[in-house]
Protein backbone atom coordinates (compact mmCIF):
# COMPACT_ATOMS: atom_id res chain seq x y z
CA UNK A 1 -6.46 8.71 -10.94
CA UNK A 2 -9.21 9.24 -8.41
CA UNK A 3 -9.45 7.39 -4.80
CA UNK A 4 -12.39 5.15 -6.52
CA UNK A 5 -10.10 4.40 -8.90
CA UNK A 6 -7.24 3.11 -6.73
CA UNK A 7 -9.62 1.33 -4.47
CA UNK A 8 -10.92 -0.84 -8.06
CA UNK A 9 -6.75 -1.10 -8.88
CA UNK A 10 -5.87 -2.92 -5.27
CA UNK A 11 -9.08 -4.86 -5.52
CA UNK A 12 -7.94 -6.12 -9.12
CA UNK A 13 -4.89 -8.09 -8.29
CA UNK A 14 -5.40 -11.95 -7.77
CA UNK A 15 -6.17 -13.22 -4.25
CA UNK A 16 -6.96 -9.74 -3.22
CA UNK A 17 -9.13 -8.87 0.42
CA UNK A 18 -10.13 -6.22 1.67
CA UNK A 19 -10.11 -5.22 5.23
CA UNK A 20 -11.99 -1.98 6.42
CA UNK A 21 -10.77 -1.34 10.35
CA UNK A 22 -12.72 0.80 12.79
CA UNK A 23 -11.72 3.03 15.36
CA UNK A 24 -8.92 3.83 16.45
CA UNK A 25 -7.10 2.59 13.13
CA UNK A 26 -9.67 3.58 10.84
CA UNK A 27 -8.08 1.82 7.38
CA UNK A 28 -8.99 0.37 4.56
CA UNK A 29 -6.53 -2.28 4.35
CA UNK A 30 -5.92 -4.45 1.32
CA UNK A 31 -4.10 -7.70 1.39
CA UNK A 32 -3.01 -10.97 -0.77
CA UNK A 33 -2.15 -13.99 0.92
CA UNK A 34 -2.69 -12.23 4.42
CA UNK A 35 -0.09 -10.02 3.76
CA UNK A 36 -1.03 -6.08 3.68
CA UNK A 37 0.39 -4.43 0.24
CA UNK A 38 -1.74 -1.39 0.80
CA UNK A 39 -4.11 0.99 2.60
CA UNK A 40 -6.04 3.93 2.81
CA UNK A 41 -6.42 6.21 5.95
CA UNK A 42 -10.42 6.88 6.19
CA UNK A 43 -10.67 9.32 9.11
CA UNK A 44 -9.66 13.29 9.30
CA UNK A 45 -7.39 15.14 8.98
CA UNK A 46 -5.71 12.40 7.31
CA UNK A 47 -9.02 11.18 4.73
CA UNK A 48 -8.19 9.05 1.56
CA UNK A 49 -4.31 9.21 2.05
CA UNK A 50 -2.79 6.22 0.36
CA UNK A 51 0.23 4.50 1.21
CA UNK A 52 2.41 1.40 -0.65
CA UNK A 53 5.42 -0.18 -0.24
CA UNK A 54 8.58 0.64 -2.23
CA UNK A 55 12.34 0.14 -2.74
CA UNK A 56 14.44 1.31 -0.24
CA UNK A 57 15.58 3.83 -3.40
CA UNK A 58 12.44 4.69 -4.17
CA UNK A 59 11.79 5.24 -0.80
CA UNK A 60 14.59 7.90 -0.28
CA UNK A 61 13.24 9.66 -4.11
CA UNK A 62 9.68 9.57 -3.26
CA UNK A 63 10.07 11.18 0.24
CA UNK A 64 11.51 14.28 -1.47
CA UNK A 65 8.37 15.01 -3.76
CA UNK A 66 5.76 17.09 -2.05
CA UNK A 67 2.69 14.89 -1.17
CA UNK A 68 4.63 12.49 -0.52
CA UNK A 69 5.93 11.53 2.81
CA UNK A 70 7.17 8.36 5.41
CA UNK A 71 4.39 6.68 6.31
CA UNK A 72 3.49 6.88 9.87
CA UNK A 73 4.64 3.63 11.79
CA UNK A 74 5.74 1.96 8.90
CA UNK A 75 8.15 4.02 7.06
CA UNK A 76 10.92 1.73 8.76
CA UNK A 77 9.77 -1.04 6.29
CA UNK A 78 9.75 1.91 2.90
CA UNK A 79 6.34 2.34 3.21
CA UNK A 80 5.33 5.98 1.94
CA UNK A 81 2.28 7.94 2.07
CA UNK A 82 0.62 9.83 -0.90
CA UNK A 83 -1.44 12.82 0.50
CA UNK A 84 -3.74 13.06 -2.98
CA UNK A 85 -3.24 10.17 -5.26
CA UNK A 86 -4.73 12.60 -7.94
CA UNK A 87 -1.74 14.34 -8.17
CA UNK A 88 0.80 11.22 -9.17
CA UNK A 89 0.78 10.33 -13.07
CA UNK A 90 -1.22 7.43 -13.23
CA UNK A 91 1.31 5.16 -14.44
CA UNK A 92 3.63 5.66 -11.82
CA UNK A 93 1.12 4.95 -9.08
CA UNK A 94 0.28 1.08 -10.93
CA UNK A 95 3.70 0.60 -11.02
CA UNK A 96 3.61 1.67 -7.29
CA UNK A 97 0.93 -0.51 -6.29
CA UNK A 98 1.94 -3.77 -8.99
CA UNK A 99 5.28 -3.46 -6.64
CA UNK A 100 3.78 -3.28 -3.66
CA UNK A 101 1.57 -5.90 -4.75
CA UNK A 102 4.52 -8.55 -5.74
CA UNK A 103 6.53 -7.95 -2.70
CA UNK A 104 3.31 -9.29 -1.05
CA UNK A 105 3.12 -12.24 -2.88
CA UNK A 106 6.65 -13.21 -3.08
CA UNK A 107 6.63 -13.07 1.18
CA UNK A 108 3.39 -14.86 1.51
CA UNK A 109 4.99 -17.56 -0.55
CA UNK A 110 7.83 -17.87 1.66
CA UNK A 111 6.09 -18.20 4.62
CA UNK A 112 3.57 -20.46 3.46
CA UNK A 113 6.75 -22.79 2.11
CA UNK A 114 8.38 -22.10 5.58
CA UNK A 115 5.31 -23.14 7.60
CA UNK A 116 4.94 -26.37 5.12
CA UNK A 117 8.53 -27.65 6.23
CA UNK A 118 7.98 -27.46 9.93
């Protein structure tokens, strides 16, 4: 699975926006329900790098496989960072991402019901 493909994957899910960020962030951000699920670096050195969400298990596993690594600033909240997303199986990333993805959703929910009771 190519970058291009990845970008159409995030940009498939329901309620799904896009966010491209200029300098100094430089990311393509993608979010459902205002809640960022996940996000490609689009400057150098660090060009097309993809990171997700995951498991606090998965986390630990995935950080052991070359290419893979913490994410920077947000590996406190199991986010990891996939150098070349051409080099994970392609099922493994949409499982990745459809994770990522849900763990959105199911937060934006609660805050939306949380912000409904005030």
């Amino acid at each position: 699975m190519d970058v291009a493909a990845v970008k159409a994957l995030c940009s498939s899910y329901a309620s799904v926006s896009s966010k491209l960020y200029d300098p100094p962030s430089n990311v393509l951000v993608y979010y459902v329900g205002g809640r960022k699920f996940a996000y490609f670096k689009t400057s150098e050195p660090e060009k097309w790098r993809f990171s997700v969400r995951v498991t606090p298990e998965r986390f630990l596993e995935l950080t052991d496989v070359p290419g893979i690594k913490p994410a920077r600033y947000m590996a406190r909240f199991h986010w990891v960072t996939i150098v070349d997303v051409a080099s994970v199986p392609e099922d493994y990333l949409r499982e990745l991402v459809a994770w990522s993805y849900e763990r959105a959703t199911r937060r934006s929910g609660k805050s939306r019901r949380a912000g409904k009771a005030r």
